[in-house]
Protein backbone atom coordinates (compact mmCIF):
# COMPACT_ATOMS: atom_id res chain seq x y z
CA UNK A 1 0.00 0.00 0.00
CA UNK A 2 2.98 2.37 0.31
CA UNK A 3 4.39 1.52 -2.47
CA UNK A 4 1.22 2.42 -4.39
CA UNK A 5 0.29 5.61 -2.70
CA UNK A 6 -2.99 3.83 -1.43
CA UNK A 7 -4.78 5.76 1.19
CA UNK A 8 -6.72 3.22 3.87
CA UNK A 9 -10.16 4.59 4.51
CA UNK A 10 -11.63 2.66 8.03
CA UNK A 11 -15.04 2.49 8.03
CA UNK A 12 -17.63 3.57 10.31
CA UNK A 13 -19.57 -0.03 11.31
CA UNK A 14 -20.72 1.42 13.90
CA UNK A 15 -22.88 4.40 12.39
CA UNK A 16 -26.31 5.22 13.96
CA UNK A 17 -29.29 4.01 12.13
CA UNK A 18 -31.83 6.85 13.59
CA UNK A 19 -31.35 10.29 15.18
CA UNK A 20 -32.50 8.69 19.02
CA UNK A 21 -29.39 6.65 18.99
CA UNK A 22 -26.47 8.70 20.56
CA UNK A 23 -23.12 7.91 21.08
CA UNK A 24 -22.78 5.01 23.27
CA UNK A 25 -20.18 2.42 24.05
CA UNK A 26 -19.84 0.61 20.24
CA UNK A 27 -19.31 4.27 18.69
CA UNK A 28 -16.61 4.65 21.85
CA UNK A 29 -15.31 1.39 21.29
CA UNK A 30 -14.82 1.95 17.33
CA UNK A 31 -13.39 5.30 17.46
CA UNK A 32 -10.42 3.27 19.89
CA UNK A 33 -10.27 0.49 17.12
CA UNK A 34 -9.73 3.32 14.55
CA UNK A 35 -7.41 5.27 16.07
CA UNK A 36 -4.95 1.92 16.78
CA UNK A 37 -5.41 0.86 13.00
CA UNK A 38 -4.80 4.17 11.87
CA UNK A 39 -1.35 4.80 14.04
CA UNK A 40 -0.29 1.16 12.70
CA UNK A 41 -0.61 2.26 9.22
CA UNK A 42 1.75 5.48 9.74
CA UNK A 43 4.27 3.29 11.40
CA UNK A 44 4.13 1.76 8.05
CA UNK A 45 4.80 4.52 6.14
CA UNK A 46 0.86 4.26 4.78
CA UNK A 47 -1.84 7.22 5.29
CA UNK A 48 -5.23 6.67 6.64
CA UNK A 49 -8.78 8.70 6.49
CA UNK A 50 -10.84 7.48 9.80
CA UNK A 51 -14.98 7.21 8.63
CA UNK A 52 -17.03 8.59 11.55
CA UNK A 53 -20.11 10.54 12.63
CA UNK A 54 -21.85 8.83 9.80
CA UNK A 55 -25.57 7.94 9.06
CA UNK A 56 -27.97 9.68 11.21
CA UNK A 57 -27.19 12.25 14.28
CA UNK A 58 -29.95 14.55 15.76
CA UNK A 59 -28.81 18.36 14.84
CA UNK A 60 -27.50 19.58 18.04
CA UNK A 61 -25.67 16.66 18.17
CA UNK A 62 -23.83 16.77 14.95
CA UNK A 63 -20.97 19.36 15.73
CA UNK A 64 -20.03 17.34 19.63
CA UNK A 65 -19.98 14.61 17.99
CA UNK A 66 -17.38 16.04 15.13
CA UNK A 67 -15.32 17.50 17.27
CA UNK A 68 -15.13 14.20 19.61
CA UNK A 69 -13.39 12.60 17.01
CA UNK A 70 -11.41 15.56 15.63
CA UNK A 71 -10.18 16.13 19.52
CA UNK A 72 -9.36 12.15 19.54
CA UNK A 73 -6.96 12.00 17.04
CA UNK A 74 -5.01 13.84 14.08
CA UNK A 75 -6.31 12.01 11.18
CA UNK A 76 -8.71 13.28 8.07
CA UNK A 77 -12.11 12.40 9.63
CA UNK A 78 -14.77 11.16 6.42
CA UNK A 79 -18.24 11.65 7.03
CA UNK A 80 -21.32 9.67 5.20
CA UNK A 81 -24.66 11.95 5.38
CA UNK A 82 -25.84 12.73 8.22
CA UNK A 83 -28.84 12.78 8.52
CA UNK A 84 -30.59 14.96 10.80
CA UNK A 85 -33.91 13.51 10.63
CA UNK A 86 -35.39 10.46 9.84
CA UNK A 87 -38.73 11.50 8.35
CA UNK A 88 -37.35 12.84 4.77
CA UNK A 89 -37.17 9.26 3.02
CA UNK A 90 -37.05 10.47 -0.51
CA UNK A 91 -35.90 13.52 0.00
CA UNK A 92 -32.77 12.54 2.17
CA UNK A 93 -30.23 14.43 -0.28
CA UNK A 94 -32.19 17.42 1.19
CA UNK A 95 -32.04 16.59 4.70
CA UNK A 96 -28.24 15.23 4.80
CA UNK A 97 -27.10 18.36 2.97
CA UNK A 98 -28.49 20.07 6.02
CA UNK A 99 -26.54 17.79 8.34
CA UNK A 100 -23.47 17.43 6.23
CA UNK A 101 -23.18 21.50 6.18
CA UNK A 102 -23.16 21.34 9.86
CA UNK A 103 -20.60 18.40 9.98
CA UNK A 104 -18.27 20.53 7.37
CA UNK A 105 -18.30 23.49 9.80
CA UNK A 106 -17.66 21.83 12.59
CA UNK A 107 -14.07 20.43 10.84
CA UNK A 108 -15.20 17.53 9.10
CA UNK A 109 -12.82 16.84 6.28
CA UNK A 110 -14.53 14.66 3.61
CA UNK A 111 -18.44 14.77 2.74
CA UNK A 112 -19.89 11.91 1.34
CA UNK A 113 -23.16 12.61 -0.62
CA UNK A 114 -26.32 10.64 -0.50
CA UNK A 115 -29.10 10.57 -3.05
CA UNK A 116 -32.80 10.77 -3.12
CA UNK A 117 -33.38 7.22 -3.16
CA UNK A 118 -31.40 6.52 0.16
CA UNK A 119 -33.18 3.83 2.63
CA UNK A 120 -35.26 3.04 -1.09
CA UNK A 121 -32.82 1.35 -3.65
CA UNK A 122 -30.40 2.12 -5.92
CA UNK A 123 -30.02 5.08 -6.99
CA UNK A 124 -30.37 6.61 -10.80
CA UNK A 125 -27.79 8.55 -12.71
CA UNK A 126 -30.20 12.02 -12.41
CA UNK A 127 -30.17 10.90 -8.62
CA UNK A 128 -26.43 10.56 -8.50
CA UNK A 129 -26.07 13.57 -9.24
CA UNK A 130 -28.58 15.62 -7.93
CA UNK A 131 -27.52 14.19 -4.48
CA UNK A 132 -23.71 15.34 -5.43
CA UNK A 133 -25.49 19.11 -6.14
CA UNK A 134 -26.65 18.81 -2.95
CA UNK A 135 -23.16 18.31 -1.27
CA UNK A 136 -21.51 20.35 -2.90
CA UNK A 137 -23.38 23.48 -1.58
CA UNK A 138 -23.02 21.29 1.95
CA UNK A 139 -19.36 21.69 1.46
CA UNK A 140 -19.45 25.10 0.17
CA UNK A 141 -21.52 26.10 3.30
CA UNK A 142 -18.94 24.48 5.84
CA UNK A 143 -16.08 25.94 4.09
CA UNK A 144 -18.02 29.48 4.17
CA UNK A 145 -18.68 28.80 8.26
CA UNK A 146 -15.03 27.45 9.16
CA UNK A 147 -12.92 29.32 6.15
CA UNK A 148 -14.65 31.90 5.59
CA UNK A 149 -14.31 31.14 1.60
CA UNK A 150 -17.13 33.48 0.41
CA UNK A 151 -15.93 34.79 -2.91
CA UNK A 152 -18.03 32.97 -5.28
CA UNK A 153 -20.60 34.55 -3.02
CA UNK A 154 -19.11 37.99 -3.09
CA UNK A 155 -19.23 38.01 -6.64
CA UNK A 156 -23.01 36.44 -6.98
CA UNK A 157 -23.87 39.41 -4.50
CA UNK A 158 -22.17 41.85 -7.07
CA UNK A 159 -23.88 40.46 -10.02
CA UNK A 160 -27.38 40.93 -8.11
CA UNK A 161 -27.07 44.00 -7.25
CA UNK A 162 -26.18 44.70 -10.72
CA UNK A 163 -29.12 43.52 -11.65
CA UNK A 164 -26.58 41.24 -13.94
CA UNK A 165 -28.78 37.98 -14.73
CA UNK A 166 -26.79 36.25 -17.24
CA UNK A 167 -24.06 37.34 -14.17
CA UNK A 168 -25.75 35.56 -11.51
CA UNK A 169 -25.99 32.45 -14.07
CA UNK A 170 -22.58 32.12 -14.66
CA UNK A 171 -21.68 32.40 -10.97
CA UNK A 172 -24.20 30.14 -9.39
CA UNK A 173 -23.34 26.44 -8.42
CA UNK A 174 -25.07 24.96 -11.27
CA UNK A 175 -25.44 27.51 -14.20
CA UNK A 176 -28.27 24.92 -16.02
CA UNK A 177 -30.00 24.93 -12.85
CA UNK A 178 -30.70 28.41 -12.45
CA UNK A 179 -31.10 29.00 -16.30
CA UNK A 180 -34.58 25.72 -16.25
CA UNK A 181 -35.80 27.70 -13.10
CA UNK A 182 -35.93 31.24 -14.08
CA UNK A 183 -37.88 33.23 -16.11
CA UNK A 184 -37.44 32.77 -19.88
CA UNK A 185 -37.54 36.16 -21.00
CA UNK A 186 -34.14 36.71 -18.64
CA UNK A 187 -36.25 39.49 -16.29
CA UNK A 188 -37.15 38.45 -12.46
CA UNK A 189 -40.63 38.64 -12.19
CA UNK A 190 -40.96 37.92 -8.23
CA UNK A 191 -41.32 41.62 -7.59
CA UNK A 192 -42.35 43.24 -10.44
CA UNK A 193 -42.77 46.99 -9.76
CA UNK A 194 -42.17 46.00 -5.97
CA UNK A 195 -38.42 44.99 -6.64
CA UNK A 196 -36.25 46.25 -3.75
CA UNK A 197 -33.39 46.97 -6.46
CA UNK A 198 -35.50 49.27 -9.37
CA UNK A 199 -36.77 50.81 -5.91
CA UNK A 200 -33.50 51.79 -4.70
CA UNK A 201 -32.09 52.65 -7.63
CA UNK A 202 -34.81 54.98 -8.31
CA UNK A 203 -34.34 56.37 -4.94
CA UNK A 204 -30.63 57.33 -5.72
CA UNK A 205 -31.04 59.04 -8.31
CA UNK A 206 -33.30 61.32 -6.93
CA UNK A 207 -36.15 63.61 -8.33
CA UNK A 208 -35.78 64.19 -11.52
């Protein structure tokens, strides 16, 4: 494995299967197991990601239960949802993104996306990847909380209050997406003579 560059990923067994089960003595007793593996492999010269704080964790729960692992050892820690509820079965890209933000903040070093058909079957291609979509703002989100990496949203904020459409297109996470879900003629019509931006700009420029 050293020889190859392989990196040893140790799973998360142990992973709750519904938000009322907290940490207990099998999570306790895994993390130990981890930890030992993982310190073996750097003695032999091969690097390790530990899996943890996987499958489904109550909200308030998520970022103690992070930082229990980040504070019990140095390695990347890999996380698999999770999910903060247990009620969103076909929608669970929607609800892990939630938790998976919160586990990126709180130092989480790999997300690992689920899809709309989690806890149903397996998934689709167009479920592949709207579940990635969904992790990707996740990550975005944790990396704006504990980096404070907001210029893609600096620049979206410029392009809005430009009034820039084809701007905001270009900048947004998924350009298709927001070009199927808007308006066709390339004007926002949520306001209409109400929008706060015409409005202020009017305002500005004073009487005339």
């Amino acid at each position: 494995m050293r020889s190859h560059g392989i990196v040893l990923s140790l799973g998360n067994s142990a992973r709750s299967g519904c938000i009322g089960d907290a940490w207990d003595a099998a999570h306790e007793e895994e993390l130990r197991s981890q930890i030992a593996l993982a310190k073996e492999a750097h003695r032999a010269g091969v690097q390790v990601i530990i899996e943890g704080a996987g499958g489904h964790i109550r909200y308030d729960r998520i970022a103690p239960t992070i930082r229990r692992y980040k504070n019990a050892s140095r390695f990347p820690l890999f996380v698999a949802g999770p999910l903060p509820t247990d009620i969103a079965l076909g929608l669970d890209h929607i609800a892990g993104c939630v938790g998976a933000s919160a586990a990126g903040a709180a130092g989480a070093d790999y997300l690992c996306s689920i899809t709309p058909a989690e806890h149903l079957g397996l998934p689709t291609p167009g479920q592949v990847r709207q579940g990635l979509l969904a992790w990707r703002i996740a990550a975005h989100i944790g990396d704006l909380a504990r980096l404070g990496l907001d210029m893609q949203d600096r620049t979206m904020a410029e392009k809005r209050a430009q009034m820039d459409r084809q701007g905001q297109r270009m900048s947004a996470l998924d350009p298709e997406a927001a070009r199927m879900n808007g308006d066709e003629d390339g004007v926002c019509t949520m306001c209409g003579d109400f929008c706060a931006l015409r409005l202020m700009r009017r305002y500005l420029k004073g009487p005339r």
